[in-house]
N, C-alpha and C. Protein backbone atom coordinates (compact mmCIF):
# COMPACT_ATOMS: atom_id res chain seq x y z
N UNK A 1 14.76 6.25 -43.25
CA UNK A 1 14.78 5.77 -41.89
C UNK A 1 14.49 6.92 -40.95
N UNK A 2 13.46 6.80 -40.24
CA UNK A 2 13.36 7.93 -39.14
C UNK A 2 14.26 8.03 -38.23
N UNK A 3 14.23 8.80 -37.52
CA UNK A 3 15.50 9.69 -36.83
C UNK A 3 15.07 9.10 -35.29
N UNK A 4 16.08 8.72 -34.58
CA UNK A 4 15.24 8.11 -33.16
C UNK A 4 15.54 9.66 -32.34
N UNK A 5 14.10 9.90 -31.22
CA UNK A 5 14.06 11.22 -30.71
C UNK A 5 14.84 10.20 -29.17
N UNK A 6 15.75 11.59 -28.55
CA UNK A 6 16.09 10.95 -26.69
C UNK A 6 16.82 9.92 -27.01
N UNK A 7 17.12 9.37 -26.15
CA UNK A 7 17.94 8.24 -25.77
C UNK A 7 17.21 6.92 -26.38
N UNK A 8 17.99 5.97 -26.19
CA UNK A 8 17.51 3.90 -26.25
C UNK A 8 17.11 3.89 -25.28
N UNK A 9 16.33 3.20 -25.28
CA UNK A 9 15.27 2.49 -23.94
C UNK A 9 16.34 1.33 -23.70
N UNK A 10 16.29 1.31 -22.19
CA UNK A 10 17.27 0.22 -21.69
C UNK A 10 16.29 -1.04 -21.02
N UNK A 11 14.88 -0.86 -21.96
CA UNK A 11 14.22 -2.35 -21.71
C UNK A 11 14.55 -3.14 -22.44
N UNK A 12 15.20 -4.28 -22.26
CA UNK A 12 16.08 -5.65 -23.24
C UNK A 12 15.53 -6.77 -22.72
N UNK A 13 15.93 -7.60 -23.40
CA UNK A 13 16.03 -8.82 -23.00
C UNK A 13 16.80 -8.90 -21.69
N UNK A 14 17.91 -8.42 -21.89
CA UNK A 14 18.94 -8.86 -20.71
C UNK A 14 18.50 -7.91 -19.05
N UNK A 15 17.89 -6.72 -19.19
CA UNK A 15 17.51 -6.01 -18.12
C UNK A 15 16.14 -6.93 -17.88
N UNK A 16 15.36 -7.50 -18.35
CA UNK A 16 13.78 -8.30 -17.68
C UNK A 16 14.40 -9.47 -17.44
N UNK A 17 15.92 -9.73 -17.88
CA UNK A 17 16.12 -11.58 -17.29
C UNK A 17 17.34 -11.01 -15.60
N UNK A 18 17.72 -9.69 -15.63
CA UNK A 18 18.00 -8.86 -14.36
C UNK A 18 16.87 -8.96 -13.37
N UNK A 19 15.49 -8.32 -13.75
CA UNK A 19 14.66 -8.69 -13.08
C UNK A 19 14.23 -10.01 -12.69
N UNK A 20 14.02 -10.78 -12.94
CA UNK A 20 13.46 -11.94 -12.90
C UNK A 20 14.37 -12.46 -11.92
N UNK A 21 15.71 -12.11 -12.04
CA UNK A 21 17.08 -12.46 -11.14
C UNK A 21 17.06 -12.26 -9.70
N UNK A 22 16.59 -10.45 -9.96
CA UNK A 22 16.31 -10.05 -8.47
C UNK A 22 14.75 -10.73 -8.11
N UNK A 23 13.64 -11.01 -8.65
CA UNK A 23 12.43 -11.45 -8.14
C UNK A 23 13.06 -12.58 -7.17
N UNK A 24 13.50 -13.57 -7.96
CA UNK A 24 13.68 -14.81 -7.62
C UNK A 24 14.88 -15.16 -6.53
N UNK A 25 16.21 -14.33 -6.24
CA UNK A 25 17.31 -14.11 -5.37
C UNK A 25 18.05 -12.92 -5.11
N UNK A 26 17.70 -12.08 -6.23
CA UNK A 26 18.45 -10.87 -6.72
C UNK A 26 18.36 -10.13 -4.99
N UNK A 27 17.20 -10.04 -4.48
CA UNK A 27 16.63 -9.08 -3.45
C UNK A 27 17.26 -9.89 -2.36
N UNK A 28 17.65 -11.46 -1.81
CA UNK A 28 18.22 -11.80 -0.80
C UNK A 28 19.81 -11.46 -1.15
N UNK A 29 20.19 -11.43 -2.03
CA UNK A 29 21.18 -11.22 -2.17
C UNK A 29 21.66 -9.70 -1.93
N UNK A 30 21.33 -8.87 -1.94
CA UNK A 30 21.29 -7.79 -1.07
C UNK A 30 20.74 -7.33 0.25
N UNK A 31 20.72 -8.38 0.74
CA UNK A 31 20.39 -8.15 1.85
C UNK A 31 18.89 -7.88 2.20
N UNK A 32 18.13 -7.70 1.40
CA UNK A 32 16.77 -7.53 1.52
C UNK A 32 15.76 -8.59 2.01
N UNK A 33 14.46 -7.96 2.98
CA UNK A 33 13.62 -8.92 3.82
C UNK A 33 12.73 -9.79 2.63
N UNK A 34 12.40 -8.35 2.01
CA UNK A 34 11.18 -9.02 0.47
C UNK A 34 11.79 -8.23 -0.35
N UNK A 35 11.23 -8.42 -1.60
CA UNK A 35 11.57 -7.69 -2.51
C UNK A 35 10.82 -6.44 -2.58
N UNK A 36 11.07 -5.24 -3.32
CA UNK A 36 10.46 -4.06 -3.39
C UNK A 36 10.52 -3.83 -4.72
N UNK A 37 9.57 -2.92 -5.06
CA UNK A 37 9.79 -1.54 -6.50
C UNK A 37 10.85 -1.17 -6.31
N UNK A 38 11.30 -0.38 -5.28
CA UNK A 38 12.33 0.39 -5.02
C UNK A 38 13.91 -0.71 -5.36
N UNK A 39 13.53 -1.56 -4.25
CA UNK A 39 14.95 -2.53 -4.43
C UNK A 39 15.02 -3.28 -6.32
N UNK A 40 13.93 -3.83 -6.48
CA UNK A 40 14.11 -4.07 -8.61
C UNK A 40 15.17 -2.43 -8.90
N UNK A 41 14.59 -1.52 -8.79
CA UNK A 41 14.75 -0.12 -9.39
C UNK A 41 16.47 0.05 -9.42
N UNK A 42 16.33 0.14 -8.41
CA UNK A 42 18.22 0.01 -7.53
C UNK A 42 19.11 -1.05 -8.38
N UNK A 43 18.52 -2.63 -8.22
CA UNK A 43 19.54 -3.70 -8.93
C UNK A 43 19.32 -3.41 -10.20
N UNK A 44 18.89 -3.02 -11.21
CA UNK A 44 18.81 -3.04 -12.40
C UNK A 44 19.35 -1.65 -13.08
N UNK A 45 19.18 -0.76 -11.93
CA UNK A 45 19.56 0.52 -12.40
C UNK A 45 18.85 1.67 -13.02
N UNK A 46 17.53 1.63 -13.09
CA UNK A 46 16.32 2.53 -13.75
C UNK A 46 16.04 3.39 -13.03
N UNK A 47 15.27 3.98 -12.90
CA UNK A 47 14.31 5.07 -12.44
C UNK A 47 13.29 4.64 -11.59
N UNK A 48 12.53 4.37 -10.76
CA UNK A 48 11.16 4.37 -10.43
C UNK A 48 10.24 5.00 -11.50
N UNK A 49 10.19 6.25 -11.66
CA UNK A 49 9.02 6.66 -12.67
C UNK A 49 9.44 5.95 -13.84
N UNK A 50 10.19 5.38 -14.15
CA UNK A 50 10.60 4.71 -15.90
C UNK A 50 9.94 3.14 -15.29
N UNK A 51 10.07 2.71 -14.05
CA UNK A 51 9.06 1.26 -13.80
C UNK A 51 8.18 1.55 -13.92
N UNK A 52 7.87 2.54 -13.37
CA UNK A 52 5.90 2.39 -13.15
C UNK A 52 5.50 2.82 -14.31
N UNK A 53 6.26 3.63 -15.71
CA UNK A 53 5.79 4.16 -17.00
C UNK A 53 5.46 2.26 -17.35
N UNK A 54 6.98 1.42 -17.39
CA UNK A 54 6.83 0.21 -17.73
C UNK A 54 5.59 -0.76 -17.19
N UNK A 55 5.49 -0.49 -16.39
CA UNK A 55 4.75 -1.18 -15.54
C UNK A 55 2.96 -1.14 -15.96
N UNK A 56 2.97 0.18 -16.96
CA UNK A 56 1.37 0.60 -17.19
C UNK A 56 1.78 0.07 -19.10
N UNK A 57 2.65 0.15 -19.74
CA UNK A 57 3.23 -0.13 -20.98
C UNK A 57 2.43 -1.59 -21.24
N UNK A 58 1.54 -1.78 -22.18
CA UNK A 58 0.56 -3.42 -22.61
C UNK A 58 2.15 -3.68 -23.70
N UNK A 59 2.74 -3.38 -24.03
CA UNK A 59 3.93 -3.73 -24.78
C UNK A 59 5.09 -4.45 -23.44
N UNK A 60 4.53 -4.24 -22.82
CA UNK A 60 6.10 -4.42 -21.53
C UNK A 60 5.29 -5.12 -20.68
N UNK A 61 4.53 -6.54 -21.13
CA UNK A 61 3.81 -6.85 -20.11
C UNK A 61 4.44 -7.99 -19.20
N UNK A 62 5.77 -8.60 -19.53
CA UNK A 62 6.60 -9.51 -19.26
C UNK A 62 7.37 -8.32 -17.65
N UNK A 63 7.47 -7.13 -18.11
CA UNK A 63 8.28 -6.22 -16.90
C UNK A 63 6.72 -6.25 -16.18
N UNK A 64 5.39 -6.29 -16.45
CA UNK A 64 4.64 -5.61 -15.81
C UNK A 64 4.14 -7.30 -14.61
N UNK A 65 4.08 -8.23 -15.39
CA UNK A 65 3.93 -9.62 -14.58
C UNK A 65 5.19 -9.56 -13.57
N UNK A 66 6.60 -9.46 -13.90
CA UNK A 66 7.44 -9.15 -12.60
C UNK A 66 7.07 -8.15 -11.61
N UNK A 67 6.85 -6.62 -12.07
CA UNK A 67 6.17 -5.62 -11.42
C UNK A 67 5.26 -6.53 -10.50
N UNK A 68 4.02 -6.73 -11.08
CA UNK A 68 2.93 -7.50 -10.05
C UNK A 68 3.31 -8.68 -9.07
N UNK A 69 4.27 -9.50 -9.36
CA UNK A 69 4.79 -10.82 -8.47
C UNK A 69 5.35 -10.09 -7.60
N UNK A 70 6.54 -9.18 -7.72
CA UNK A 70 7.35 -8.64 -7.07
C UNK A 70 5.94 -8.00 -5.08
N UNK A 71 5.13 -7.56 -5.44
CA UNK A 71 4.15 -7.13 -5.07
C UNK A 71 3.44 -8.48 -4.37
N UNK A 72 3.39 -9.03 -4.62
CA UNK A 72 2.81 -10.47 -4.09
C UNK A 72 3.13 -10.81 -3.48
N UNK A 73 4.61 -11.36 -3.65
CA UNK A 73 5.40 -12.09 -2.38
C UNK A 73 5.72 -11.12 -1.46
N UNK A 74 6.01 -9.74 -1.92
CA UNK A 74 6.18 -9.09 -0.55
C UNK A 74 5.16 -9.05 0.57
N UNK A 75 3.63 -8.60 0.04
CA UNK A 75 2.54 -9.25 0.81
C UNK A 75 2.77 -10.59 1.56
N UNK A 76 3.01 -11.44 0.95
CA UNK A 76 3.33 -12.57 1.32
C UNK A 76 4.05 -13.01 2.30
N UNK A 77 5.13 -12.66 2.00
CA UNK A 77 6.41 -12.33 3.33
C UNK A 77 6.02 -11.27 4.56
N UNK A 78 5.18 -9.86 4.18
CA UNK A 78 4.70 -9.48 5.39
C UNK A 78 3.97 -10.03 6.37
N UNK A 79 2.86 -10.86 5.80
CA UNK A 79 1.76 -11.19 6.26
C UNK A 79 2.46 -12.32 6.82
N UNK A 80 3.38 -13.20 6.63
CA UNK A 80 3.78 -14.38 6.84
C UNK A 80 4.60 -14.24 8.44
N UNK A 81 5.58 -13.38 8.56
CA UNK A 81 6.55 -12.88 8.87
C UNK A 81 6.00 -12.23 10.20
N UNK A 82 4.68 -11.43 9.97
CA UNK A 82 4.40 -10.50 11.26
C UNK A 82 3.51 -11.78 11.68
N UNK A 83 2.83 -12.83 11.59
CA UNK A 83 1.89 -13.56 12.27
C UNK A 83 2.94 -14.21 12.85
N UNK A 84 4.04 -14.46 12.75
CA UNK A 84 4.71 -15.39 13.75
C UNK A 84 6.02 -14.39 14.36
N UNK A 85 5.70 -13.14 14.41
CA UNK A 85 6.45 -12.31 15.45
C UNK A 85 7.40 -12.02 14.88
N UNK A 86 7.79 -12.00 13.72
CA UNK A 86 9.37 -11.76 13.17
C UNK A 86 9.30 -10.39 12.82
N UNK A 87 8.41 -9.96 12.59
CA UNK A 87 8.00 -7.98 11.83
C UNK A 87 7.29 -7.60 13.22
N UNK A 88 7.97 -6.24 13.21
CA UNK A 88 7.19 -5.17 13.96
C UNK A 88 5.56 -5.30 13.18
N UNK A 89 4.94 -5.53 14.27
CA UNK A 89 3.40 -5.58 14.08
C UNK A 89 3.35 -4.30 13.32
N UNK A 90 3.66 -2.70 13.87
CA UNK A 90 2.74 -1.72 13.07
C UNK A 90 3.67 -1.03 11.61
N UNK A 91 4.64 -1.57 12.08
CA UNK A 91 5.22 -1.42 10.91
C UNK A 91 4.32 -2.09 9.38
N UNK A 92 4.62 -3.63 9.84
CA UNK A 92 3.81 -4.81 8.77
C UNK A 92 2.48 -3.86 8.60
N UNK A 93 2.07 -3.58 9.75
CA UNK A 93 0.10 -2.54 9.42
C UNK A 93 0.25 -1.88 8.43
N UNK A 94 1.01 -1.12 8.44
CA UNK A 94 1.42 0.30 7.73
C UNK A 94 1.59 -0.01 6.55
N UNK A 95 2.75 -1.24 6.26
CA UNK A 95 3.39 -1.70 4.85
C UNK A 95 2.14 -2.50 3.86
N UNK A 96 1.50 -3.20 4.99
CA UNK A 96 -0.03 -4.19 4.54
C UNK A 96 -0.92 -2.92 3.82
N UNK A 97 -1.15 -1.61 4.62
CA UNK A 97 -2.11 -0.81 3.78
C UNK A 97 -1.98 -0.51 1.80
N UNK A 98 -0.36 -0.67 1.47
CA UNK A 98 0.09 -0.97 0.08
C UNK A 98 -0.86 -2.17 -0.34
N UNK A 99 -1.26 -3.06 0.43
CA UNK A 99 -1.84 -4.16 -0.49
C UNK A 99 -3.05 -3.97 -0.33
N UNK A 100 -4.03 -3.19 -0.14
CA UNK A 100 -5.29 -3.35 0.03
C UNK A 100 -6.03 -3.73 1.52
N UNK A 101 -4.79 -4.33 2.25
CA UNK A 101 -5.47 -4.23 3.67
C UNK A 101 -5.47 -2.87 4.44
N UNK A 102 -6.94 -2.71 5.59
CA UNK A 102 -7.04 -1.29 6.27
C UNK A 102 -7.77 -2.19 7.77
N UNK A 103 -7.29 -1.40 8.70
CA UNK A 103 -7.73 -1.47 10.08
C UNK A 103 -8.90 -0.56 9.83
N UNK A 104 -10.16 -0.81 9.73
CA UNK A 104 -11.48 -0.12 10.10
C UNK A 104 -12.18 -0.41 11.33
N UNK A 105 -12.56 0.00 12.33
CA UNK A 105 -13.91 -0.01 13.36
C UNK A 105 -14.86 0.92 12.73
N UNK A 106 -16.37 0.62 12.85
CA UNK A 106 -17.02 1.32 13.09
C UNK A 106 -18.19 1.04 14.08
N UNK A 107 -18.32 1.72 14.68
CA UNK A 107 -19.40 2.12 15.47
C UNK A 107 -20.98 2.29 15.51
N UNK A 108 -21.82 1.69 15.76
CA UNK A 108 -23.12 2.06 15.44
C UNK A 108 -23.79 2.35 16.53
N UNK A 109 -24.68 2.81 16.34
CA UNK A 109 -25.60 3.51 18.48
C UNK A 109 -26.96 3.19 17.45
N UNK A 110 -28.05 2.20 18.43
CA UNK A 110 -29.37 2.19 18.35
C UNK A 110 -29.87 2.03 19.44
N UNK A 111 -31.31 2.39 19.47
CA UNK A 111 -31.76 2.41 20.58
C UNK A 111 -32.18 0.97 21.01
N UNK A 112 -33.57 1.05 21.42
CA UNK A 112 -34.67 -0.09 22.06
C UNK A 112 -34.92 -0.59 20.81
N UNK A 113 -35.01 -1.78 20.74
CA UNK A 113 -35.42 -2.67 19.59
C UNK A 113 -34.49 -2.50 18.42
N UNK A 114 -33.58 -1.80 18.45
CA UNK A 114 -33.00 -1.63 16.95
C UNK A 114 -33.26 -0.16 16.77
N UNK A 115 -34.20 0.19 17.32
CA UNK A 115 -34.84 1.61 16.90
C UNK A 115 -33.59 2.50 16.82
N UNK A 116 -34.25 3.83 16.29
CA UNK A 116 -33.35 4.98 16.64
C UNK A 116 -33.34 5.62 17.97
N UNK A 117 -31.65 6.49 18.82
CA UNK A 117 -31.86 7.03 19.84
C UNK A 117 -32.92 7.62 20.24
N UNK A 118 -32.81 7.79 21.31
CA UNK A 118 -34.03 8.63 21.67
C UNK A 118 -33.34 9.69 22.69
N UNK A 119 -33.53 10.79 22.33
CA UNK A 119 -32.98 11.76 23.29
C UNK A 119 -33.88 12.82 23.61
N UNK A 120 -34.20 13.29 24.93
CA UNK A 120 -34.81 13.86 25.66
C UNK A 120 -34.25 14.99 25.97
N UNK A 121 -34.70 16.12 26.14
CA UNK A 121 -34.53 17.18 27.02
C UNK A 121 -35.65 18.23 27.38
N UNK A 122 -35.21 18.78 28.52
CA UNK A 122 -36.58 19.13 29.80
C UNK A 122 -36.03 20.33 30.12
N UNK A 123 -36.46 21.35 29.14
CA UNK A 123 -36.13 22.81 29.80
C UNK A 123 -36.95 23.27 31.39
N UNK A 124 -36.25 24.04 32.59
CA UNK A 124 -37.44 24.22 33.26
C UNK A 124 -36.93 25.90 33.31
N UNK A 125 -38.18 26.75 33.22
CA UNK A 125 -37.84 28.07 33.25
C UNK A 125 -38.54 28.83 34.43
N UNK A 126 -37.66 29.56 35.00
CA UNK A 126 -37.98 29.95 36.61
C UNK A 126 -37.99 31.13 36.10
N UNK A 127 -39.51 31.75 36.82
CA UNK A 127 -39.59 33.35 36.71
C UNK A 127 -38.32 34.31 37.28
N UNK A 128 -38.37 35.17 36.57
CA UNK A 128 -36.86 36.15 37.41
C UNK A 128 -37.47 37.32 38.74
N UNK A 129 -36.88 36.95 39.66
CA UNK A 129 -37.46 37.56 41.33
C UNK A 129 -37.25 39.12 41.11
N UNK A 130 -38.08 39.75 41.43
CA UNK A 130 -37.78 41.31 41.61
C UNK A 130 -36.90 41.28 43.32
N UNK A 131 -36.38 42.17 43.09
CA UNK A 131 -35.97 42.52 44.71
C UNK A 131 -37.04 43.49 45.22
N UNK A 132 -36.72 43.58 46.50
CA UNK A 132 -37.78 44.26 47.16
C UNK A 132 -37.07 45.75 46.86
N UNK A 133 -37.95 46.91 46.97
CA UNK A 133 -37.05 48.10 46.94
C UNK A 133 -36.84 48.88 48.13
């Protein structure tokens, strides 16, 4: 029998039916707006870097489908939440950039027809005056 290296992994059955707990109430029940990484991390008791190891794990793909929902509805709840005034608008901006949304402008300058600017300039050079002596 090989020798186990480190500690037991405290991924179980009973810690992904924890999660699923907090997905689904776990996070109102603490008081929370949506759910987070951070807030799963907290009720269950792990690490952050031990989720997101789980979270990339094709063996742990039951933690990694909570991982991703968890992520969804919070989108969900932001986006929901700031259109009818309940979230600080730049806050929600800020939190929305996590999901793939970005505030971009850009700018374009053309000239006449579409063309490109056209910019001009008109040196004029004046002889330099002697003085009289």
């Amino acid at each position: 029998m090989a020798a186990m290296l480190g500690r037991p992994s405290k991924y179980t059955d009973e810690l992904l039916e924890q999660c699923r707990q907090y997905l689904e109430s776990g996070y109102l029940e603490n008081e929370e707006l949506f759910p987070s990484h951070v807030g799963l991390c907290l009720y269950v008791g792990i690490a952050r870097s031990t989720a997101y190891e789980w979270d990339k794990d094709p063996e742990k793909h039951l933690f990694s489908d909570i991982f991703d929902k968890i992520m969804m509805r919070q989108e969900l709840n932001i986006v929901k939440n700031a259109m009818i005034g309940e979230y600080n608008s730049t806050i929600s901006k800020v939190m929305l950039t996590k999901h793939g949304y970005s505030d971009k402008s850009q700018t374009e300058l053309t000239g006449a027809d579409g063309g490109a600017v056209k910019t001009e300039s008109t040196w004029i050079i004046n002889p330099i005056q002697t003085l009289p002596e």
